[in-house]
C-alpha atoms as a PDB file:
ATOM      1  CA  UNK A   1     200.987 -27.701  36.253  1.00  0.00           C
ATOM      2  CA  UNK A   2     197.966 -27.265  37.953  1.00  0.00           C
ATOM      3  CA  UNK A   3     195.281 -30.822  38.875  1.00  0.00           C
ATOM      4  CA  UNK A   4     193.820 -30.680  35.447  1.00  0.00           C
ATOM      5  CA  UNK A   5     196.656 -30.044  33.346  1.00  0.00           C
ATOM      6  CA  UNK A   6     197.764 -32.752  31.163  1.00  0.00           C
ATOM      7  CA  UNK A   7     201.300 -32.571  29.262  1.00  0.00           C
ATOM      8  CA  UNK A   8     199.618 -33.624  25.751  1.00  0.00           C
ATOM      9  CA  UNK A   9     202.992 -33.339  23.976  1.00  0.00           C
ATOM     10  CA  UNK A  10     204.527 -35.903  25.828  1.00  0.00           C
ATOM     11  CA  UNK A  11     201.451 -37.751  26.972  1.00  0.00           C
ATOM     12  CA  UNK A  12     199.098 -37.340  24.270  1.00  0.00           C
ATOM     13  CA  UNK A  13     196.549 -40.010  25.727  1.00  0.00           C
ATOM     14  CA  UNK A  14     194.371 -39.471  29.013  1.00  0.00           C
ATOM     15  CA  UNK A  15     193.830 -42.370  31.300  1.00  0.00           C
ATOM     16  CA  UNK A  16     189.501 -42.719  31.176  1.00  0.00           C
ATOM     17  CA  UNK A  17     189.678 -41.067  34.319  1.00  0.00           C
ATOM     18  CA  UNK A  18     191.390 -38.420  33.117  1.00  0.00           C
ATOM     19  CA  UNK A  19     188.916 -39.046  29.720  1.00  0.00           C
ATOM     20  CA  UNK A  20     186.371 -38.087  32.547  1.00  0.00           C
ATOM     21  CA  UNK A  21     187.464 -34.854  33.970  1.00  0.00           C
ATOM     22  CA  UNK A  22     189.943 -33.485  31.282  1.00  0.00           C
ATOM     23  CA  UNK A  23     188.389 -34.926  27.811  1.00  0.00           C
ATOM     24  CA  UNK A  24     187.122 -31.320  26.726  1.00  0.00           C
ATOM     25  CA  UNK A  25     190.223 -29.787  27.185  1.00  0.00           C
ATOM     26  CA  UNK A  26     192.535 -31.846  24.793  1.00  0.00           C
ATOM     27  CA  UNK A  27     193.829 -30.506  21.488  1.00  0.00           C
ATOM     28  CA  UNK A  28     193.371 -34.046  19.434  1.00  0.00           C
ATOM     29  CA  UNK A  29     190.662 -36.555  19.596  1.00  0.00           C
ATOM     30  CA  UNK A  30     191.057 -39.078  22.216  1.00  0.00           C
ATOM     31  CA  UNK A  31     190.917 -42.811  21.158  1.00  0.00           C
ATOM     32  CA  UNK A  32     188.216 -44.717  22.661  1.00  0.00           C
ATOM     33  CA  UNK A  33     187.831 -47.434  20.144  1.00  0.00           C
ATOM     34  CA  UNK A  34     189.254 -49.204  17.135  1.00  0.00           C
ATOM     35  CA  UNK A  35     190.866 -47.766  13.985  1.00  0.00           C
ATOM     36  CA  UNK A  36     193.322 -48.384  11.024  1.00  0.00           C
ATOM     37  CA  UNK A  37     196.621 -46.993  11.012  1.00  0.00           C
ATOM     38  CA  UNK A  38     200.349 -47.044   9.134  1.00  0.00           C
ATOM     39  CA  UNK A  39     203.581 -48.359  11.096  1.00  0.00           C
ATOM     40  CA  UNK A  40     206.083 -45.790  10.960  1.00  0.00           C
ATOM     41  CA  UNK A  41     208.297 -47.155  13.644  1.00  0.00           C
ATOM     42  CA  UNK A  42     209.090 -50.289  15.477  1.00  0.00           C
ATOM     43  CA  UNK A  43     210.768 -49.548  18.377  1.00  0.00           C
ATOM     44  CA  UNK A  44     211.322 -53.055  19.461  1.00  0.00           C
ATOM     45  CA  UNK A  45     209.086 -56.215  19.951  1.00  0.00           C
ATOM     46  CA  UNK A  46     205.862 -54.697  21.942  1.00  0.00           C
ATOM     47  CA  UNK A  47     205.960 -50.683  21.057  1.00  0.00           C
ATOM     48  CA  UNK A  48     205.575 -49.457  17.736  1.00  0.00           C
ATOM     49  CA  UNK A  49     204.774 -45.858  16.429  1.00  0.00           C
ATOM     50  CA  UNK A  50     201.557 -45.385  14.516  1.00  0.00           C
ATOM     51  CA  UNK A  51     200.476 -42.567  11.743  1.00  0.00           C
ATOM     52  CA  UNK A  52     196.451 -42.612  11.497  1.00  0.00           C
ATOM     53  CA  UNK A  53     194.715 -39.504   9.707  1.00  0.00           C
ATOM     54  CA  UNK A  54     193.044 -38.129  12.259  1.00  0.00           C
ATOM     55  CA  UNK A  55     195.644 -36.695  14.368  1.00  0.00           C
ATOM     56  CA  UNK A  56     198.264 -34.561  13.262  1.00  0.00           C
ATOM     57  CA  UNK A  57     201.298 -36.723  15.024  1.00  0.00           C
ATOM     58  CA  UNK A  58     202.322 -39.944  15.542  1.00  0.00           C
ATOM     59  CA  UNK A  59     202.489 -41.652  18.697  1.00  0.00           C
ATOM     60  CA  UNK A  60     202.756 -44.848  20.053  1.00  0.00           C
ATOM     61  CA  UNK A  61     201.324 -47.989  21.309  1.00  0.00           C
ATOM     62  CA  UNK A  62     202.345 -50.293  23.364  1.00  0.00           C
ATOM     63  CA  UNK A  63     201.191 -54.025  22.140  1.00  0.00           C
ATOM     64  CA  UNK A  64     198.452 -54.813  25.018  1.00  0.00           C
ATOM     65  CA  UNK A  65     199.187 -58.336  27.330  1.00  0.00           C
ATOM     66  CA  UNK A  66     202.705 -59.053  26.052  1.00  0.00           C
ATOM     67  CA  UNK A  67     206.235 -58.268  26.748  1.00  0.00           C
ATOM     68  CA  UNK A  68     209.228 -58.879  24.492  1.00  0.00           C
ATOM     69  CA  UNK A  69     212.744 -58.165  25.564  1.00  0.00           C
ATOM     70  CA  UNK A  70     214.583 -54.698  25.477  1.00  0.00           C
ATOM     71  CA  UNK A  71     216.899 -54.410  22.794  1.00  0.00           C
ATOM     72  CA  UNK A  72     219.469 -54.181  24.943  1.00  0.00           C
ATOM     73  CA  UNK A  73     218.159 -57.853  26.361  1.00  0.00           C
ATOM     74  CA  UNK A  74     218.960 -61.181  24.864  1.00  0.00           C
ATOM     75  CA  UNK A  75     216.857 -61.814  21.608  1.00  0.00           C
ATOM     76  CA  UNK A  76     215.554 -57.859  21.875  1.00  0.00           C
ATOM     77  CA  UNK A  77     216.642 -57.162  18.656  1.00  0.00           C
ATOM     78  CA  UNK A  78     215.318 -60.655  16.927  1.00  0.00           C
ATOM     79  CA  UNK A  79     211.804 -59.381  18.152  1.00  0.00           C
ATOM     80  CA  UNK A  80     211.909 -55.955  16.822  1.00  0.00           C
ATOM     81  CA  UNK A  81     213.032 -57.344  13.494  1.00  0.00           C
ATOM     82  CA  UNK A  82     210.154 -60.124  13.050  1.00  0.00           C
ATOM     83  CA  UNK A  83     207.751 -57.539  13.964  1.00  0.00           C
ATOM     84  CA  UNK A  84     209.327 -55.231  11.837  1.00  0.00           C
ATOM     85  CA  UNK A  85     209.317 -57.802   9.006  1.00  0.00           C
ATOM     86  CA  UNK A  86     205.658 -58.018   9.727  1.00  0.00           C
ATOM     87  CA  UNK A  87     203.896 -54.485   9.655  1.00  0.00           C
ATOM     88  CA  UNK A  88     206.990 -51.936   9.241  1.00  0.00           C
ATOM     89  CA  UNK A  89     205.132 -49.284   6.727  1.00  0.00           C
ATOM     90  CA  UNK A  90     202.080 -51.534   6.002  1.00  0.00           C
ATOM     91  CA  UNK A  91     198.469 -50.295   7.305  1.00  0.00           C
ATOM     92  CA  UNK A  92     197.223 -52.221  10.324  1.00  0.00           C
ATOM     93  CA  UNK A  93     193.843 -52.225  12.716  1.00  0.00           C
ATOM     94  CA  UNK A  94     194.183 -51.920  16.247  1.00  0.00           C
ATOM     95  CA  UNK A  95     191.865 -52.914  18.562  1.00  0.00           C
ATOM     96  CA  UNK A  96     191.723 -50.997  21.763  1.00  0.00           C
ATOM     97  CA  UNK A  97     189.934 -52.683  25.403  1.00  0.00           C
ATOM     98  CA  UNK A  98     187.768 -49.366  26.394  1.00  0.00           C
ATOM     99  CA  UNK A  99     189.293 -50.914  30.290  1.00  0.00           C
ATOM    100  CA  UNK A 100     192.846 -51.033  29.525  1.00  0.00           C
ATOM    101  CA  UNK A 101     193.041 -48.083  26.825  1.00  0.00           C
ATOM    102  CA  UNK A 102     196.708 -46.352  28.126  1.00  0.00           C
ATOM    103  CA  UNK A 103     199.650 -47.468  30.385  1.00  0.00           C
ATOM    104  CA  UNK A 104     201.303 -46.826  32.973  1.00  0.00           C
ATOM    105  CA  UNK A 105     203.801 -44.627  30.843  1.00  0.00           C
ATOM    106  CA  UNK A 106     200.857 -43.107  29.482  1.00  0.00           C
ATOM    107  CA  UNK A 107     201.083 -45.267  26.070  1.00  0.00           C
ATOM    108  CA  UNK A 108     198.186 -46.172  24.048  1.00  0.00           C
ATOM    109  CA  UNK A 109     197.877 -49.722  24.541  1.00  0.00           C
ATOM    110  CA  UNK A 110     196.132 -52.013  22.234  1.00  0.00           C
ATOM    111  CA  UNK A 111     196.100 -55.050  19.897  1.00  0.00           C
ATOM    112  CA  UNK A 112     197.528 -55.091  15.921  1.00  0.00           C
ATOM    113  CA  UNK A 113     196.007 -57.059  13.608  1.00  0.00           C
ATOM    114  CA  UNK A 114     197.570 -57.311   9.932  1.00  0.00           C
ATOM    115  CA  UNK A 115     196.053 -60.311   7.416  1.00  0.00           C
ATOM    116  CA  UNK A 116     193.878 -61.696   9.725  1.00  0.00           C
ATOM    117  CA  UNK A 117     196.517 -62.436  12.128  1.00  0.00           C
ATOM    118  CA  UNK A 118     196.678 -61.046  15.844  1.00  0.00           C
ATOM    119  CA  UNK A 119     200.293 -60.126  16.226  1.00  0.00           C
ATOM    120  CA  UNK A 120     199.990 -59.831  19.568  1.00  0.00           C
ATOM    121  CA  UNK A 121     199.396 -63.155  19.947  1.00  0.00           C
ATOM    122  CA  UNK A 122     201.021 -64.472  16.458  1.00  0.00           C
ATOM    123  CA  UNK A 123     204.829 -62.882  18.170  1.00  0.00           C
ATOM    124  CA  UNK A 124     204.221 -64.788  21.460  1.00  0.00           C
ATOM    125  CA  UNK A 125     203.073 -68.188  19.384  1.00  0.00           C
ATOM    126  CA  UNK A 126     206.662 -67.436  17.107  1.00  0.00           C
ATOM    127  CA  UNK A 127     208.639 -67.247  20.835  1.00  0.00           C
ATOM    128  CA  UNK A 128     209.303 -63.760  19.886  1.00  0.00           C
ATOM    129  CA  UNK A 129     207.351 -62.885  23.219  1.00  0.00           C
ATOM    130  CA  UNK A 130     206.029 -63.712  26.361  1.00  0.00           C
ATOM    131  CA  UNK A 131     202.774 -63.365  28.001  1.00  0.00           C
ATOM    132  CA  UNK A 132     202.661 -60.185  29.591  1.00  0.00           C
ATOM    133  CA  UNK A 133     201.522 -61.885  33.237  1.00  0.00           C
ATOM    134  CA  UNK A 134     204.252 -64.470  32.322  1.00  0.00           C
ATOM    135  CA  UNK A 135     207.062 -61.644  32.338  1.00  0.00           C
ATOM    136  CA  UNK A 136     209.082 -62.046  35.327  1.00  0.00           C
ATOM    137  CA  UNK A 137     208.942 -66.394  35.285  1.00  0.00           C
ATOM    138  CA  UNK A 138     212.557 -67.357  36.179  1.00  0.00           C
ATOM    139  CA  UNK A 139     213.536 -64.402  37.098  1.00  0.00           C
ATOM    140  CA  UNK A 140     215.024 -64.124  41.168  1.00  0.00           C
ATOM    141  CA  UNK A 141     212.746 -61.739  43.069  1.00  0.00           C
ATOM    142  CA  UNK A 142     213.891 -58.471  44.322  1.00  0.00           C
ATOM    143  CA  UNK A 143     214.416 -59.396  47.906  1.00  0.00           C
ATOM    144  CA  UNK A 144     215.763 -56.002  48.631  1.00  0.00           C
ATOM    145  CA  UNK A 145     212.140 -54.622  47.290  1.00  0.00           C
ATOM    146  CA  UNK A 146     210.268 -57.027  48.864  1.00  0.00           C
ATOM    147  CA  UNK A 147     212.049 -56.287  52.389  1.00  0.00           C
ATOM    148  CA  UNK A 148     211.125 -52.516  51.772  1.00  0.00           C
ATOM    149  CA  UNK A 149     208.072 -52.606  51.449  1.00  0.00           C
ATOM    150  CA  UNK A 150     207.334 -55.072  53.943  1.00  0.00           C
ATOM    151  CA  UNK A 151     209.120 -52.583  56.298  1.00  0.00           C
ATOM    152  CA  UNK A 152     206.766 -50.006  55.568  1.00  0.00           C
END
């Protein structure tokens, strides 16, 4: 791949840098702001896969300022099944910050919002979730890591 190729299929969203230099070139609109879509998937408690009927694929988003456990993590699956409970197949509105639009993993990132509620915020109030600054609290640094890079 040359500098201003972008692997759409497995990345479909560009950073707004990339929005900057590369926005002409991709196949699907890009999302810069908020819309309605259908849960088709909930992959566990903070990534879900949306269907919206602009695009012609689904893709995902990652729920923006939270992190729930992996489902292979104590109380992983618990959060995928409230949050299934809550919007599996039902249409929702997502809210996207214009300064935090895709991750590092090159997810959309955003906020749901079904009746009125914030999920987001409604799965960390339930315990469901933490904070996503709050992720690593109790958790033993990586000494090993933190020797590393000191070394460098």
């Amino acid at each position: 791949m040359t500098m201003f190729e972008h692997d759409y299929k497995n990345y479909p969203e560009l950073t707004n840098t990339e929005l900057q230099t590369m926005g002409f070139t991709s196949p699907h609109e890009q999302i810069t702001s908020n819309f309605f879509a259908t849960v088709v998937k909930v992959h566990d408690g903070d990534t879900v896969t949306l269907r919206v009927d602009f695009r012609d694929f689904d893709f995902p988003l990652r729920l923006l300022d939270i992190n729930a456990p992996e489902l292979n993590e104590n109380g992983g699956h618990v959060s995928q099944a409230w949050l299934s409970n809550q919007i599996l197949d039902r249409k929702v509105e997502i809210h996207i910050d214009p300064n935090q639009r895709v991750g590092k993993y090159g997810r959309l990132l955003g906020f749901i919002f079904h009746n009125g509620m914030n999920l987001n915020e409604t799965i960390v109030i339930n315990g469901y979730a933490t904070p996503f600054d709050a992720r690593n609290d109790g958790k033993l640094p990586n000494i090993n890591k933190m020797f590393k890079e000191v070394a460098i």
